[in-house]
N, C-alpha and C. Protein backbone atom coordinates (compact mmCIF):
# COMPACT_ATOMS: atom_id res chain seq x y z
N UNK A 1 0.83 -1.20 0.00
CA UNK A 1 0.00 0.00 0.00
C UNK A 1 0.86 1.25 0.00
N UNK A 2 0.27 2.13 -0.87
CA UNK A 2 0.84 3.74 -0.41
C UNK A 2 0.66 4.19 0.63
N UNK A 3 1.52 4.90 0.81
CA UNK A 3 1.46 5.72 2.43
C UNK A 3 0.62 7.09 1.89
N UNK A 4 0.36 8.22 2.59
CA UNK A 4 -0.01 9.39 2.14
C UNK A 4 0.78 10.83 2.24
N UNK A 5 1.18 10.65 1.59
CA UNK A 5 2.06 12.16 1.41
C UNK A 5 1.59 13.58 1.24
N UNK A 6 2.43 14.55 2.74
CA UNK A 6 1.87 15.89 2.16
C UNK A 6 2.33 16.50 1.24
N UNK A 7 1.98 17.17 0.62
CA UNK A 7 2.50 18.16 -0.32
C UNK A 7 3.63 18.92 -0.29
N UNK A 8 4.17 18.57 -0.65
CA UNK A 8 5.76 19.42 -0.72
C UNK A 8 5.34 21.35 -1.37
N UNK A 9 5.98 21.43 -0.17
CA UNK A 9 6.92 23.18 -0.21
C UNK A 9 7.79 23.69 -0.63
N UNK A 10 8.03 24.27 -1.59
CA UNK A 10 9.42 24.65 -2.03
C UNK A 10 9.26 26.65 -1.78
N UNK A 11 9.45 27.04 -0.88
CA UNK A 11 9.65 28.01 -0.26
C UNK A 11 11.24 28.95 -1.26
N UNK A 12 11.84 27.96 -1.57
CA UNK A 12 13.26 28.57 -2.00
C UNK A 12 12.59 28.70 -3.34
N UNK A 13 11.44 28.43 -4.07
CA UNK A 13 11.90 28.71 -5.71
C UNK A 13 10.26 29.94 -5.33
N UNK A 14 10.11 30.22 -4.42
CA UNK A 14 9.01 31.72 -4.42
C UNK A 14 9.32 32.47 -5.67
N UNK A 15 8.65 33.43 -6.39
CA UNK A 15 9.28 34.27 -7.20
C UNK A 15 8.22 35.89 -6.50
N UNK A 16 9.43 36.52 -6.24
CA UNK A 16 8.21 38.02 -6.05
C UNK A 16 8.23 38.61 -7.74
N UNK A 17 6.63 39.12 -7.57
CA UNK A 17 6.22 39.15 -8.63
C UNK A 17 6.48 41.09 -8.99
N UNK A 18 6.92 41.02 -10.12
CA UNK A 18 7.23 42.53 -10.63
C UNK A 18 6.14 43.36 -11.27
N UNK A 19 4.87 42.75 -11.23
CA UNK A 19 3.89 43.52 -11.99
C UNK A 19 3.54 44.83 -10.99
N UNK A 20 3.16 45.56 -11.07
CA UNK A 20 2.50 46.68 -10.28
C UNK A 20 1.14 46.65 -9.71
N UNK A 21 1.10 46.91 -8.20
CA UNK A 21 -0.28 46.75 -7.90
C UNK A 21 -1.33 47.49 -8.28
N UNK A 22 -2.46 46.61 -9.13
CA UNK A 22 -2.93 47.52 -10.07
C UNK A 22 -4.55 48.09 -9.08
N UNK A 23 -4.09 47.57 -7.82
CA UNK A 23 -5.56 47.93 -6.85
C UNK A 23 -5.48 49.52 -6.12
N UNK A 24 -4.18 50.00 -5.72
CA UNK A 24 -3.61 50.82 -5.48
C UNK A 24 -3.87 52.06 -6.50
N UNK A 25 -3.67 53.83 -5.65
CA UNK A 25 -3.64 54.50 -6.77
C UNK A 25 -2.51 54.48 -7.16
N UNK A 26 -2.24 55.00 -8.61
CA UNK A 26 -2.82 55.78 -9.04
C UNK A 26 -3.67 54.68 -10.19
N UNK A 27 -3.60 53.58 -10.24
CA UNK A 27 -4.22 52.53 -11.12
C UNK A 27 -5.37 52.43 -10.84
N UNK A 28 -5.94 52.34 -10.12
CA UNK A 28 -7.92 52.07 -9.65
C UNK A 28 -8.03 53.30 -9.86
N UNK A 29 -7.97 54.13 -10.07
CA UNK A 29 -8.76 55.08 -10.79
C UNK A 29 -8.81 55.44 -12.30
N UNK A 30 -7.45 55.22 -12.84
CA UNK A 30 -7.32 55.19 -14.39
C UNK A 30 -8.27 53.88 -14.90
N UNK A 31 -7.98 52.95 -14.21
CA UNK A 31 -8.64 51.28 -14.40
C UNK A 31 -9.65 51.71 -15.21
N UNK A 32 -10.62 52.48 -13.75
CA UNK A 32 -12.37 52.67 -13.62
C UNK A 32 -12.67 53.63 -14.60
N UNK A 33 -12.03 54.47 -14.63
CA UNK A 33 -12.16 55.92 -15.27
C UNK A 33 -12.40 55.22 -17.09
N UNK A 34 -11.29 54.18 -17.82
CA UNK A 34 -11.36 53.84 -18.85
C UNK A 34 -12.62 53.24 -19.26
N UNK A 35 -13.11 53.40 -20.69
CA UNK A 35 -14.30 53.44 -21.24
C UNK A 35 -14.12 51.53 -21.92
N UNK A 36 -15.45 50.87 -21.65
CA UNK A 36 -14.92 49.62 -22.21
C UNK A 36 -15.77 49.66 -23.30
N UNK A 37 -15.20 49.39 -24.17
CA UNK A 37 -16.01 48.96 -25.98
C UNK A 37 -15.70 47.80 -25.81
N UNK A 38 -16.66 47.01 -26.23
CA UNK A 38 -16.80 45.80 -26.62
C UNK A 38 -16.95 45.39 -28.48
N UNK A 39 -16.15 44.59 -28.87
CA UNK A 39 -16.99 44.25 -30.30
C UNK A 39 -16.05 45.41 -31.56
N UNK A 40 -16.28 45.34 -32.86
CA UNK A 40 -15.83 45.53 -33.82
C UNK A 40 -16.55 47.23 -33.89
N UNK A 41 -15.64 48.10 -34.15
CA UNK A 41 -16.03 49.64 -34.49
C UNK A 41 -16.93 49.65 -35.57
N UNK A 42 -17.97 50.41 -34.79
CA UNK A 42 -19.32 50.19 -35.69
C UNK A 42 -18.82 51.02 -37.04
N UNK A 43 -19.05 50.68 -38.27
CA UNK A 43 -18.60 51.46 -39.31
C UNK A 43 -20.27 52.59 -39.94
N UNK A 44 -19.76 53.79 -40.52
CA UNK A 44 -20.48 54.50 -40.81
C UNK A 44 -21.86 54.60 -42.00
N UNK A 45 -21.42 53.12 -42.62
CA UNK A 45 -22.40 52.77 -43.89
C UNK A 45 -22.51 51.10 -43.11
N UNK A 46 -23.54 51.02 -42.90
CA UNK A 46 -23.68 49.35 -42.25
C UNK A 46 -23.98 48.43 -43.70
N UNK A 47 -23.17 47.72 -43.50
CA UNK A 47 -23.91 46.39 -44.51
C UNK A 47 -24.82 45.20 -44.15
N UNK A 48 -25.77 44.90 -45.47
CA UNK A 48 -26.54 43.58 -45.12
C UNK A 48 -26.18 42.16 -45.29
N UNK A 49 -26.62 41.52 -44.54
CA UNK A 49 -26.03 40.27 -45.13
C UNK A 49 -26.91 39.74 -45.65
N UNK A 50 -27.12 38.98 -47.12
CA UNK A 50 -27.96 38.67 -47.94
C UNK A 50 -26.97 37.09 -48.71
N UNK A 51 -28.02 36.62 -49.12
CA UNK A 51 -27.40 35.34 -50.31
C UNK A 51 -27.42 35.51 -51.56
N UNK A 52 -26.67 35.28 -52.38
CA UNK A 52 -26.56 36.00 -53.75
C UNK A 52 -26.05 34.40 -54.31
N UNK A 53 -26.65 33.94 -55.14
CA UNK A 53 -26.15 32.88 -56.65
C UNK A 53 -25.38 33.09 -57.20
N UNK A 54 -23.81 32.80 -57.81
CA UNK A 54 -23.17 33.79 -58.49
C UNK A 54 -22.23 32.23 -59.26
N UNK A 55 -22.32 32.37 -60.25
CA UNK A 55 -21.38 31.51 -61.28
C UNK A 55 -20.44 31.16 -60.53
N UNK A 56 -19.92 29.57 -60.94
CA UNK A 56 -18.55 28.78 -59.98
C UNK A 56 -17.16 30.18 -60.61
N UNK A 57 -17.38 30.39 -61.66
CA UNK A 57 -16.24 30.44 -62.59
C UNK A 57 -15.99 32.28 -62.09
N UNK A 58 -17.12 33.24 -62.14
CA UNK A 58 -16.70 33.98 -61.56
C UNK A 58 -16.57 34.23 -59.99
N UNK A 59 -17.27 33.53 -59.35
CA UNK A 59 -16.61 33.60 -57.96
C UNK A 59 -15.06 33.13 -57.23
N UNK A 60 -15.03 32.07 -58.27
CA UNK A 60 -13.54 31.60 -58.56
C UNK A 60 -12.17 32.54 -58.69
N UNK A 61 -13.17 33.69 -59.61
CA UNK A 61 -12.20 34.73 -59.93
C UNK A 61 -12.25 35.61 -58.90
N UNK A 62 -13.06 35.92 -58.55
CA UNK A 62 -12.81 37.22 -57.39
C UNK A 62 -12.01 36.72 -56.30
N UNK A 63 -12.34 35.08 -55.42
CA UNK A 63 -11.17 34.26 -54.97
C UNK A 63 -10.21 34.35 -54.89
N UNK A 64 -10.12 34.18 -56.29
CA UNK A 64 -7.99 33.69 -56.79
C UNK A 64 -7.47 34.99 -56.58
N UNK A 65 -7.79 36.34 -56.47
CA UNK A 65 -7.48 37.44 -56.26
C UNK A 65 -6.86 38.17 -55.25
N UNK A 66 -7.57 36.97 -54.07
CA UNK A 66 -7.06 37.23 -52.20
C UNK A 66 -8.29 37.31 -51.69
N UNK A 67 -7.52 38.28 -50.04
CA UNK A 67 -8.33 38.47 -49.77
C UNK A 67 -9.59 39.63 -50.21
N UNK A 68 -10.30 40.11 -49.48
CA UNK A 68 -11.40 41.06 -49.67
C UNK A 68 -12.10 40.82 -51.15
N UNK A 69 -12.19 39.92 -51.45
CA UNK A 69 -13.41 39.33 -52.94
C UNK A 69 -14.53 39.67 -52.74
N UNK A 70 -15.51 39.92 -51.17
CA UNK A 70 -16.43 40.12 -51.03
C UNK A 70 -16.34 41.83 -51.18
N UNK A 71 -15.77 42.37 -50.97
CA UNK A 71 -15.64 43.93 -51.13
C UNK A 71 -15.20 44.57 -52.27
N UNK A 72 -14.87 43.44 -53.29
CA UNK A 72 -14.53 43.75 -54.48
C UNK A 72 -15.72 43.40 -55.42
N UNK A 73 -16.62 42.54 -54.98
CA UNK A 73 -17.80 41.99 -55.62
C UNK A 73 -18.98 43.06 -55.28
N UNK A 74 -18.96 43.62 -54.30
CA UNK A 74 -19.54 44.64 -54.09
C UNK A 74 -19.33 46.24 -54.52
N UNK A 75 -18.32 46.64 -54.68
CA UNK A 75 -17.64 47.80 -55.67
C UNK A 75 -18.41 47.49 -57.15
N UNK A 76 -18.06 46.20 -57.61
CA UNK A 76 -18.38 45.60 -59.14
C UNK A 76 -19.82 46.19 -59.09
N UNK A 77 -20.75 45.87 -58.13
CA UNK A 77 -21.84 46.18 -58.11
C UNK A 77 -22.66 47.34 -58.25
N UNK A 78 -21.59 48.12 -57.08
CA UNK A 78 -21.87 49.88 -57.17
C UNK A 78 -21.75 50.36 -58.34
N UNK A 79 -20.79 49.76 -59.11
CA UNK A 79 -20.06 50.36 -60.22
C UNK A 79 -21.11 50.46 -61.38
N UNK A 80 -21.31 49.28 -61.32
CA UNK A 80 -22.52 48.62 -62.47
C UNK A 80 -23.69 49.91 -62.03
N UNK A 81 -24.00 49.98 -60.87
CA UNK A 81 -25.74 50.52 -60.61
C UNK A 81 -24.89 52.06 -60.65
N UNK A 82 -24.32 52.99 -60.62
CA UNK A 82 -23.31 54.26 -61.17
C UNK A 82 -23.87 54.48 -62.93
N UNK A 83 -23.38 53.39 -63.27
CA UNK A 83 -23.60 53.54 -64.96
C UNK A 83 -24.99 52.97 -65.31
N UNK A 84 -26.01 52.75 -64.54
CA UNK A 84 -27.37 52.53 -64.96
C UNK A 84 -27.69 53.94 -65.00
């Protein structure tokens, strides 16, 4: 049978810690004082999200292009309804 062992102490490998006490002033008040945003900066023209059908061959292409295809497929669009 095992015996039961206490938990070992290692007192010699302590580390004091270098962060700053952030409960203390002058930190609890800057802390509180800061404004919390949550979430992605609302932008000034909101977009919808909708489903659109669109050919293998040209979606392929806006793709192979990188990133932002969806913001380039949408320009294409503006562009088009500009010259109507």
């Amino acid at each position: 049978m095992t015996e039961s062992k206490k938990p070992m102490v290692r007192d010699s490998l302590a580390i004091e810690d270098d962060a700053p006490d952030l409960t203390e002033s002058p930190w609890a008040e800057k802390l509180t004082a800061a404004p919390v945003i949550r979430g992605r900066p609302k932008s000034e023209q909101t977009k919808v999200s909708t489903t659109i059908r669109l050919d293998a061959d040209v979606l392929e292409g806006f793709r192979a292009a990188g990133p932002g295809w969806q913001s380039r497929i949408n320009d294409v669009l503006r562009e088009w309804l500009a010259r109507r």
